[in-house]
N, C-alpha and C. Protein backbone atom coordinates (compact mmCIF):
# COMPACT_ATOMS: atom_id res chain seq x y z
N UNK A 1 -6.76 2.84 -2.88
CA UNK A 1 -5.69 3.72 -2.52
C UNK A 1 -4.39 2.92 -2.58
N UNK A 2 -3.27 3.75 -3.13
CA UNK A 2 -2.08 2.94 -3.02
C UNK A 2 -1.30 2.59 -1.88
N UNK A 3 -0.59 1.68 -1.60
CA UNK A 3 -0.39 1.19 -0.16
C UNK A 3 1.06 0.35 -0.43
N UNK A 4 1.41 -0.12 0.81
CA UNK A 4 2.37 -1.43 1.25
C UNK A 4 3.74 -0.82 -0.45
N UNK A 5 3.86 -2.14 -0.78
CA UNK A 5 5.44 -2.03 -1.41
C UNK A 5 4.78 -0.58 -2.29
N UNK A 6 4.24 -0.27 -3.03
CA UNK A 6 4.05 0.92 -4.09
C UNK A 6 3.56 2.25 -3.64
N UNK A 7 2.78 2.24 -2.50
CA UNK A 7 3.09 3.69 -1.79
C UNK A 7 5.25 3.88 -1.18
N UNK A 8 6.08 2.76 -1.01
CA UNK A 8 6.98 2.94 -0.36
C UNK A 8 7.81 2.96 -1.84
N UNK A 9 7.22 2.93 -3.17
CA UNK A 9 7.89 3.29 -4.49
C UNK A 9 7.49 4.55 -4.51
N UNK A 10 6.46 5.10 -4.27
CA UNK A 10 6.26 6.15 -4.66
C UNK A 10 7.05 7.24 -3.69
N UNK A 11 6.89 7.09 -2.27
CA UNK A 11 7.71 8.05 -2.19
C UNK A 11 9.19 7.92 -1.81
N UNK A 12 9.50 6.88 -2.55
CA UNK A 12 10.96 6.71 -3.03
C UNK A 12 12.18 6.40 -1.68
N UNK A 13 11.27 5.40 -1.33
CA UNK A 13 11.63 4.57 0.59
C UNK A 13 12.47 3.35 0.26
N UNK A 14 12.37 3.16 -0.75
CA UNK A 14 13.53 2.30 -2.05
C UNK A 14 13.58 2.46 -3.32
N UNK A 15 15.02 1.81 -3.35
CA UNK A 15 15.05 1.48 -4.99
C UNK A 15 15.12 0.56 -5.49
N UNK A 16 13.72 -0.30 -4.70
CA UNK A 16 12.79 -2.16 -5.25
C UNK A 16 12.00 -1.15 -6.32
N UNK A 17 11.36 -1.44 -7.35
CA UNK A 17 9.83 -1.41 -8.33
C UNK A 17 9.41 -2.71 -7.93
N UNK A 18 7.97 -2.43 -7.09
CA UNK A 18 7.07 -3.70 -7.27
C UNK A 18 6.06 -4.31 -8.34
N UNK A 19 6.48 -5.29 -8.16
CA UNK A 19 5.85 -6.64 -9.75
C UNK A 19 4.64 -6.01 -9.83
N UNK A 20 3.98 -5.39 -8.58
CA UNK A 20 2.40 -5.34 -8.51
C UNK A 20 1.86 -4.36 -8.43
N UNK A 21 0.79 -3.72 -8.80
CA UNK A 21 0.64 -2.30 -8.04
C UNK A 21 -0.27 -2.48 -6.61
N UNK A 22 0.22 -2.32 -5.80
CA UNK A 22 -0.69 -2.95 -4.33
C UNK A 22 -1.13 -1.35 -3.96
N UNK A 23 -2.88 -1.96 -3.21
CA UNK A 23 -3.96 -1.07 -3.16
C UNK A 23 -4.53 -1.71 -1.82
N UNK A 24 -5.04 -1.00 -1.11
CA UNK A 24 -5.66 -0.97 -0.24
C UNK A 24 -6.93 -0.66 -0.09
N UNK A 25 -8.04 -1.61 -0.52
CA UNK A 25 -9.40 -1.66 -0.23
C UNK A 25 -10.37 -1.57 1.26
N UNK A 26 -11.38 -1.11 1.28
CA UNK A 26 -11.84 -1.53 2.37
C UNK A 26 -12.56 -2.76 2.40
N UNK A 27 -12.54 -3.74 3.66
CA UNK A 27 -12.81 -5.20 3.91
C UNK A 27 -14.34 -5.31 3.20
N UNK A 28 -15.02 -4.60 3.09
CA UNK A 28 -16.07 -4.74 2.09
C UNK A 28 -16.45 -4.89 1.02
N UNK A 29 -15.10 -4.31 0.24
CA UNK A 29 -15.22 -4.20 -1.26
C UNK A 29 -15.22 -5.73 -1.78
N UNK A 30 -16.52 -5.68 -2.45
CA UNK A 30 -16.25 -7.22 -3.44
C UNK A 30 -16.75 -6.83 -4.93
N UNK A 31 -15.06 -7.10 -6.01
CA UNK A 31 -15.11 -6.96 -7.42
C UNK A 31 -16.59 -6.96 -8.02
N UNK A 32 -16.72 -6.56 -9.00
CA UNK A 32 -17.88 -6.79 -9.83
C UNK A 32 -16.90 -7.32 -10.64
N UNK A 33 -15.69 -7.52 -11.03
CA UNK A 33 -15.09 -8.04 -11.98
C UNK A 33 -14.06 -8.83 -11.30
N UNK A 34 -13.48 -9.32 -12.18
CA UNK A 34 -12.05 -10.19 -11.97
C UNK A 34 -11.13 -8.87 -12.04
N UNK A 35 -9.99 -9.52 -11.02
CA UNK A 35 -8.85 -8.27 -10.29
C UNK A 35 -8.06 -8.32 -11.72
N UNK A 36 -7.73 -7.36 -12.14
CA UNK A 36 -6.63 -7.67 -12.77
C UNK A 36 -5.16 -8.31 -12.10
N UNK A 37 -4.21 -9.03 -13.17
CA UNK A 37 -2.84 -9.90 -12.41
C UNK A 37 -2.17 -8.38 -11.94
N UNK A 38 -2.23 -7.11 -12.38
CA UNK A 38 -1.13 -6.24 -11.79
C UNK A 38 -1.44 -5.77 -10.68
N UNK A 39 -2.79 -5.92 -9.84
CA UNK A 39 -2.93 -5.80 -8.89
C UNK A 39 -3.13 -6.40 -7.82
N UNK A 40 -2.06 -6.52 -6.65
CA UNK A 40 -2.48 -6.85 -5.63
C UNK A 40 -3.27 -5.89 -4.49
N UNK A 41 -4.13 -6.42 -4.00
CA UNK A 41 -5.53 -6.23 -3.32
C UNK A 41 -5.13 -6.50 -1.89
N UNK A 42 -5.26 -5.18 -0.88
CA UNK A 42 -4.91 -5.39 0.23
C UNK A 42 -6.67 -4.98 1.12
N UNK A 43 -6.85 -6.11 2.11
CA UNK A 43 -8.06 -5.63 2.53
C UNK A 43 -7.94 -4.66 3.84
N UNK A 44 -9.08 -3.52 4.48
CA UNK A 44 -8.33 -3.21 5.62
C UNK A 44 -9.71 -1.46 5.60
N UNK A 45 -10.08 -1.29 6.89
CA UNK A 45 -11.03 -0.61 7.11
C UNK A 45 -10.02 0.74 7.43
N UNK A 46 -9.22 1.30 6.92
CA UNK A 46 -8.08 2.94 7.46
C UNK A 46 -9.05 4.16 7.93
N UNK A 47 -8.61 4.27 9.24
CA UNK A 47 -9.12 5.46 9.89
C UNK A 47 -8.48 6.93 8.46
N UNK A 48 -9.24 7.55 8.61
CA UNK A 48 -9.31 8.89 7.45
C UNK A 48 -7.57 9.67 7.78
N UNK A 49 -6.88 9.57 8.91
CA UNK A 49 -5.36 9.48 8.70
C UNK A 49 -4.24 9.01 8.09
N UNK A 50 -4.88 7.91 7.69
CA UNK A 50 -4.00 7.02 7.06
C UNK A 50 -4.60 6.81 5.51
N UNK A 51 -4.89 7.94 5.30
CA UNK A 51 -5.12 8.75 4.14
C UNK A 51 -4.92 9.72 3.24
N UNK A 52 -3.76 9.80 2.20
CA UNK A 52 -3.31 10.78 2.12
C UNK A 52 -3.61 11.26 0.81
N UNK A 53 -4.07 12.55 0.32
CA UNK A 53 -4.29 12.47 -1.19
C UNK A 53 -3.26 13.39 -1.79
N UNK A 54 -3.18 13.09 -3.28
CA UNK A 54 -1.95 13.01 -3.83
C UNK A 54 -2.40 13.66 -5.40
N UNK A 55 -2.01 13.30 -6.21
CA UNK A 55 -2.51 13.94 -7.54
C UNK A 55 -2.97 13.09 -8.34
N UNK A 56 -4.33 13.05 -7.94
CA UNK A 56 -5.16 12.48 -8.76
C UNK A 56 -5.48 10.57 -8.19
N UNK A 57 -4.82 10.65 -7.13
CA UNK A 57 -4.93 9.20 -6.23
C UNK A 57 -5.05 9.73 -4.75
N UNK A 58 -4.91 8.78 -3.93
CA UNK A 58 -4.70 8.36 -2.79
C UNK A 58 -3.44 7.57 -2.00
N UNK A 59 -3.10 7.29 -1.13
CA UNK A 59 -1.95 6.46 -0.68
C UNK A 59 -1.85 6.77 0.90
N UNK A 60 -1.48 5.81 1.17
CA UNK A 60 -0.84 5.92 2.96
C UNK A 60 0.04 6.43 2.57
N UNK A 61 0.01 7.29 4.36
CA UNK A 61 1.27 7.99 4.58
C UNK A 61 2.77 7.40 4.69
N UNK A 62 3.57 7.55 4.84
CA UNK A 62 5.16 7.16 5.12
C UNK A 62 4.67 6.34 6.23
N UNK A 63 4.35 6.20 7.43
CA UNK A 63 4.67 6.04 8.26
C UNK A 63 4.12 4.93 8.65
N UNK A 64 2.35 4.86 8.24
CA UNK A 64 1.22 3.56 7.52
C UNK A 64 1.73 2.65 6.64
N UNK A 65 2.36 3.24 5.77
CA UNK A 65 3.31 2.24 4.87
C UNK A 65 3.99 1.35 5.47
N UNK A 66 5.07 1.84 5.71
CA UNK A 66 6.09 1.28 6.95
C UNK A 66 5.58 0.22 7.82
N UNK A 67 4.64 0.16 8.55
CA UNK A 67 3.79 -0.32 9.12
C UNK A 67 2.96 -1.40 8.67
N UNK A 68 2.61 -1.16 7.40
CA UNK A 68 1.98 -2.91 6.65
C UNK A 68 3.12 -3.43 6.40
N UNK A 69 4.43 -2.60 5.86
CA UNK A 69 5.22 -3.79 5.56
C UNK A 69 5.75 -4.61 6.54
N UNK A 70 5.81 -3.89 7.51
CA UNK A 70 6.78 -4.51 8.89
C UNK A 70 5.37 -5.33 9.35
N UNK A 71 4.73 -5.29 9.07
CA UNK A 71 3.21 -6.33 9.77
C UNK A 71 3.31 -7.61 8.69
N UNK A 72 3.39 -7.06 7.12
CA UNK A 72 3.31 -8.19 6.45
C UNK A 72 5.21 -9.07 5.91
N UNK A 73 5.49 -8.47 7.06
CA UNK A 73 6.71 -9.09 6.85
C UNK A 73 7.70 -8.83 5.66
N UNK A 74 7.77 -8.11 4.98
CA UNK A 74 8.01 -7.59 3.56
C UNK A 74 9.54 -6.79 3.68
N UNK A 75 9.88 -5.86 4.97
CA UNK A 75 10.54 -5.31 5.18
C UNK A 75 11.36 -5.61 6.74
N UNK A 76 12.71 -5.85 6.64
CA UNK A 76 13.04 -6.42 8.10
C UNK A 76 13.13 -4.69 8.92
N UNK A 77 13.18 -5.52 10.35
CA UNK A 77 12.70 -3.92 10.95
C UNK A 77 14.96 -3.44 11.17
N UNK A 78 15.51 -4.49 10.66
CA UNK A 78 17.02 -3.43 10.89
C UNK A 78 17.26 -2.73 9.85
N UNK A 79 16.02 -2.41 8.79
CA UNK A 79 16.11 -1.74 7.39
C UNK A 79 15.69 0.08 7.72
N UNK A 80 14.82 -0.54 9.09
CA UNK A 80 14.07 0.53 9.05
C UNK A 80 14.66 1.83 10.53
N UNK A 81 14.49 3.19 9.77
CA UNK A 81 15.77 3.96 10.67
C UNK A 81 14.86 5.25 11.30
């Protein structure tokens, strides 16, 4: 599911494009393959709220978003209104 900087591209919470497309796995998932470089791989067990479906994907909500970034430090919180 899409997550962190590229769920906050998608619904247009800036105007950054991230280098990466960042996804949100659950802590279980292990590749059968090598990740590709455009993806960064976020690990993390999301209660079925923080779930939102979309067309033809998935993604956290606005608000979940917000929330990894301000956890992973990505976004300062005087950005956020």
């Amino acid at each position: 599911m899409y997550s962190h900087q590229t769920a906050r591209a998608l619904y247009d919470q800036s105007d950054l494009n991230p280098s990466k497309l960042h996804m949100t796995v659950p802590r279980d998932f292990r590749p059968s393959s090598d990740i590709p470089g455009i993806l960064k791989l976020h690990y993390a067990d999301l209660p079925e709220c923080d779930v939102k479906p979309a067309q033809g994907y998935k993604v956290t909500p606005p608000l979940r978003t917000i929330l990894d970034l301000l956890e992973e430090g990505k976004v300062e919180q005087r950005f956020i209104r």
